[in-house]
Protein backbone atom coordinates (compact mmCIF):
# COMPACT_ATOMS: atom_id res chain seq x y z
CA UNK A 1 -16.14 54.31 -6.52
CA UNK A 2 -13.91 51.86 -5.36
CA UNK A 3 -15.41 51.71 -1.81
CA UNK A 4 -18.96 51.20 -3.54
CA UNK A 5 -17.37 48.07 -5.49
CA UNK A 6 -16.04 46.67 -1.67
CA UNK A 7 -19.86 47.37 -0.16
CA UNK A 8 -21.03 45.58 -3.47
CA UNK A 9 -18.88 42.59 -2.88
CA UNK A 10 -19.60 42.08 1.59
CA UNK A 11 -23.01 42.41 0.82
CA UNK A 12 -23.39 38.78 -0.26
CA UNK A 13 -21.91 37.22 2.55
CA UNK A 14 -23.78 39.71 5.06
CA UNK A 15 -27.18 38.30 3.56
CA UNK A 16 -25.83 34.43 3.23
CA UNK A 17 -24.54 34.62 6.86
CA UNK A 18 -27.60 36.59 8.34
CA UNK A 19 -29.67 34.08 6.59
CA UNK A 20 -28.06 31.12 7.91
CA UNK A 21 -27.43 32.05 12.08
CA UNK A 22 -30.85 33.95 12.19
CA UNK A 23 -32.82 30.55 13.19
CA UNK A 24 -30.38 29.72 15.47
CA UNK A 25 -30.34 33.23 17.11
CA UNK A 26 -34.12 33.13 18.31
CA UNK A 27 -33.58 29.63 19.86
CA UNK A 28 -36.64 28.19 18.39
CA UNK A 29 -34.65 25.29 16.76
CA UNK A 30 -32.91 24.48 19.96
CA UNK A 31 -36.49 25.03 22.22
CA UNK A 32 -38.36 22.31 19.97
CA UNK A 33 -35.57 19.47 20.29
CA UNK A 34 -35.52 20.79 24.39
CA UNK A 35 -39.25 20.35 24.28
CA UNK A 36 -39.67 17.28 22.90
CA UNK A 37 -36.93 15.56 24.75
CA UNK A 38 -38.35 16.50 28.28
CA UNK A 39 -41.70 15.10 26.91
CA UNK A 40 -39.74 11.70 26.07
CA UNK A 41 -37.80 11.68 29.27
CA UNK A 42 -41.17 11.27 31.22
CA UNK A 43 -42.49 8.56 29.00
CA UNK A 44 -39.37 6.25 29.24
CA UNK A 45 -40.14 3.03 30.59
CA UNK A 46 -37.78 0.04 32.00
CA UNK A 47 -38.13 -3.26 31.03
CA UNK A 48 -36.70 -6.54 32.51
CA UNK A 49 -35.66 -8.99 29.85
CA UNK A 50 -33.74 -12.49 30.56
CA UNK A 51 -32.48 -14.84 28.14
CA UNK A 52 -29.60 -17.20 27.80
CA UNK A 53 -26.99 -16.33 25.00
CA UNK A 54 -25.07 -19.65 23.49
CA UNK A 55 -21.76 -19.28 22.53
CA UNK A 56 -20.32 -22.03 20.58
CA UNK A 57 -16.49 -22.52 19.78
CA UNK A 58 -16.89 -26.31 18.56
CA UNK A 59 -18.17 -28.64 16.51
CA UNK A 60 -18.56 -28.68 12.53
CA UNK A 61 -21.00 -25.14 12.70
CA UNK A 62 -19.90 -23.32 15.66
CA UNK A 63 -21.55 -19.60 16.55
CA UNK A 64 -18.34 -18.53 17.45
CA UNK A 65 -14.96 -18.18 15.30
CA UNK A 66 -11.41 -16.80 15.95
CA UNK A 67 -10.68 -14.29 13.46
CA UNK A 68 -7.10 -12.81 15.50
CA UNK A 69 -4.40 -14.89 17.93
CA UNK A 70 -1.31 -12.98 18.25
CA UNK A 71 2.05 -14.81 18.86
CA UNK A 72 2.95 -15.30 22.49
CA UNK A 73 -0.90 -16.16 23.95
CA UNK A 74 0.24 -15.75 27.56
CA UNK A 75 -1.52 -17.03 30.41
CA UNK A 76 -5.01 -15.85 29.42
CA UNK A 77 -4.35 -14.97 25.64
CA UNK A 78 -3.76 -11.51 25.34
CA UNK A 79 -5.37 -10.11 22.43
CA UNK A 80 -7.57 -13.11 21.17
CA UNK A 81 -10.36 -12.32 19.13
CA UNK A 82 -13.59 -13.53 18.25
CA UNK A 83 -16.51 -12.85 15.89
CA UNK A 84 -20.18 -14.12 16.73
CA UNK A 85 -23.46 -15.14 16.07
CA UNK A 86 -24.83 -16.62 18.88
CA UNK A 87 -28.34 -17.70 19.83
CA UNK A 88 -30.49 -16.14 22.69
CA UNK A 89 -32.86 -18.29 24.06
CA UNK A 90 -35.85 -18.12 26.53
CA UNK A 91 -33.91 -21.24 28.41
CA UNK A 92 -30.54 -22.71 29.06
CA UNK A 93 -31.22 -25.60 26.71
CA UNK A 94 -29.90 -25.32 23.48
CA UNK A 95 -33.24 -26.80 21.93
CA UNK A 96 -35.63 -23.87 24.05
CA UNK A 97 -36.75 -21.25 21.97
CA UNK A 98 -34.99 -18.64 19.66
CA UNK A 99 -35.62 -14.94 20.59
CA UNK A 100 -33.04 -13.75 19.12
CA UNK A 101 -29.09 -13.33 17.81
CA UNK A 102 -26.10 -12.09 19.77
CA UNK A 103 -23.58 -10.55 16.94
CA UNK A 104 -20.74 -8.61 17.36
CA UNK A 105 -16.85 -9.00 18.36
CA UNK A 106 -15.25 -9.57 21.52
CA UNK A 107 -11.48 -9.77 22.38
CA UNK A 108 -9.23 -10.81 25.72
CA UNK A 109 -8.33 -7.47 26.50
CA UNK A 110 -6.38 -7.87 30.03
CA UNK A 111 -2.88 -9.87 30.81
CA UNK A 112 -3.81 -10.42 34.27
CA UNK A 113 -7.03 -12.11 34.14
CA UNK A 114 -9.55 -13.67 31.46
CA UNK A 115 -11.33 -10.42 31.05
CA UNK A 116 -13.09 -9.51 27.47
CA UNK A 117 -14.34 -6.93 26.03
CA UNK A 118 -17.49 -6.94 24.37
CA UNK A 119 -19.15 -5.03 21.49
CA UNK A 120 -22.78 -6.83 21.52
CA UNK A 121 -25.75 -6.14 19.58
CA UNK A 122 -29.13 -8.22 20.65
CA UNK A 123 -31.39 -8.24 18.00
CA UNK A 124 -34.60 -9.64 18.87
CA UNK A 125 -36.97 -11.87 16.51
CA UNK A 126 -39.59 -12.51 18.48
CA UNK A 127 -42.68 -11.01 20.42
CA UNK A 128 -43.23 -7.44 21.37
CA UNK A 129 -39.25 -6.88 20.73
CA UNK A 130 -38.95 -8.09 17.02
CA UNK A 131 -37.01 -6.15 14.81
CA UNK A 132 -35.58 -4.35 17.98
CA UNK A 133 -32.03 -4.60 19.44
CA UNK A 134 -29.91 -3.24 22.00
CA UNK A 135 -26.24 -2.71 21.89
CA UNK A 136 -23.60 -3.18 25.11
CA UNK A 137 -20.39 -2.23 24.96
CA UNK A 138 -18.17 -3.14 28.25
CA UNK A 139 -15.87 -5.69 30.22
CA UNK A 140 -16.35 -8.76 30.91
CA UNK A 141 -14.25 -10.15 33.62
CA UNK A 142 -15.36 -13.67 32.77
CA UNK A 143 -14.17 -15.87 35.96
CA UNK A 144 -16.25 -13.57 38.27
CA UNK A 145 -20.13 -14.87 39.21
CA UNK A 146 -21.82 -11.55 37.94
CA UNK A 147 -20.39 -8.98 35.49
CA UNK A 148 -22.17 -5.75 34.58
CA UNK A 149 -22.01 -4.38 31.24
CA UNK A 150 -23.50 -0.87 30.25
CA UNK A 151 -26.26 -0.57 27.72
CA UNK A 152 -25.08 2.27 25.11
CA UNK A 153 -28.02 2.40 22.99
CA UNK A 154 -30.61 0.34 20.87
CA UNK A 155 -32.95 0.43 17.68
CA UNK A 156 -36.51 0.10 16.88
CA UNK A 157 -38.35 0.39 20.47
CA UNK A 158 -35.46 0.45 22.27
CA UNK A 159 -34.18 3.48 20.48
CA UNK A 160 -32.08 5.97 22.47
CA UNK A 161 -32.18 2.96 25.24
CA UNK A 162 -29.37 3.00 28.18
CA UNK A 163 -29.05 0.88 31.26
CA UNK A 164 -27.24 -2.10 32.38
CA UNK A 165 -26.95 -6.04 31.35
CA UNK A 166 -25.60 -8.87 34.08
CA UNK A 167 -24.22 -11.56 32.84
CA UNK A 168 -23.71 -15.07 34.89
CA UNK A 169 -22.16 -18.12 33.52
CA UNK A 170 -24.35 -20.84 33.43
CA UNK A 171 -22.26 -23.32 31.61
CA UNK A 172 -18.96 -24.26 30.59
CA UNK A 173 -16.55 -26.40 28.75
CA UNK A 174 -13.35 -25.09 28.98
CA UNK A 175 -12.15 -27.46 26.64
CA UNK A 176 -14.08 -26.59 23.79
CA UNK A 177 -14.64 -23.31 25.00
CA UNK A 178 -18.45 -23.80 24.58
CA UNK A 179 -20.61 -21.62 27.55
CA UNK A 180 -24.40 -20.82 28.25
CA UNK A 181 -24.67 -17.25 29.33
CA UNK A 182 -27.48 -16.30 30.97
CA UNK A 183 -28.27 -12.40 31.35
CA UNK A 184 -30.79 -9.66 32.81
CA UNK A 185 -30.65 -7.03 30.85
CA UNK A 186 -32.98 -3.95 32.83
CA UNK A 187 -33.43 -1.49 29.80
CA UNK A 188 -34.78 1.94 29.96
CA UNK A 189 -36.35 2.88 26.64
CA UNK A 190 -39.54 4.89 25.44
């Protein structure tokens, strides 16, 4: 009797587990999200999209803000950080229009050279791309003409979106530490 009570009690977790891997055991789950990704593969698309981004230290409503400076800045100011909202515009002017709004954090993350890095999301407010943003996460070594940043996903059309942003300074003041960004940004997306 007693090894009719131990049957009793596995029998439970026999069913629950049988229950619960047999899905997974034909492969059906994993062949529809195969399936459906190779279809979406072969509709991506790549887009080209240039803009400037205005980033604003100064003045009585900047787009800009320090929110860390650690004790003992160093030559470039190691560990500096900054929070932003920043304009993208169709041209370098800051009156040209408003596509969009740079937000996110970036932070002096080298002691040898004014390098940043970035955690960027561009959400776009205009034309085909409103309501749609794509996020970069990367360094920017700031001093050099052209710096690459990877493209580590998006929202809205540019959903599952990767590729590759340049950025080229277009103006600075280093005193106020005001600059007009310009950037490509070559996204693929579906």
């Amino acid at each position: 009797m007693a090894s009719l009570g131990s049957y009793t009690f596995c029998i439970p977790y026999f069913i629950t587990f049988s229950i619960l891997l047999t899905p997974f055991s034909h492969g059906v789950f994993l062949e529809e999200i195969s399936d459906i990704v190779a279809l979406n593969l072969r509709s991506q698309k790549t887009s080209h999209l240039h803009f400037y981004f205005h980033d604003i230290l100064s003045g009585k409503n900047p787009s800009a803000i320090k929110i860390i400076s650690p004790g003992g800045d160093g030559i470039y100011g190691f560990g500096k950080t900054f929070i932003f909202d920043d304009a993208l515009t169709i041209g370098p002017n800051a009156s040209s229009k408003v596509i969009g709004r740079a937000q996110g954090i970036y932070a002096i993350a080298s002691q040898s050279e004014l390098a940043l890095l970035m955690t960027v999301n561009l959400e776009f407010t205009e034309g085909k791309y409103n309501g749609s943003g794509i996020s970069l996460l990367g360094r920017n070594p700031v001093k050099k003409d052209v710096r690459e940043m990877p493209i580590v996903g998006g929202t809205g059309l540019f959903r599952f979106a990767r590729g590759y942003a340049l950025a080229h300074t277009f103006w600075n003041d280093i005193k106020r530490g005001d600059a007009i960004v310009e950037y490509n940004v070559f996204v693929q997306h579906y």
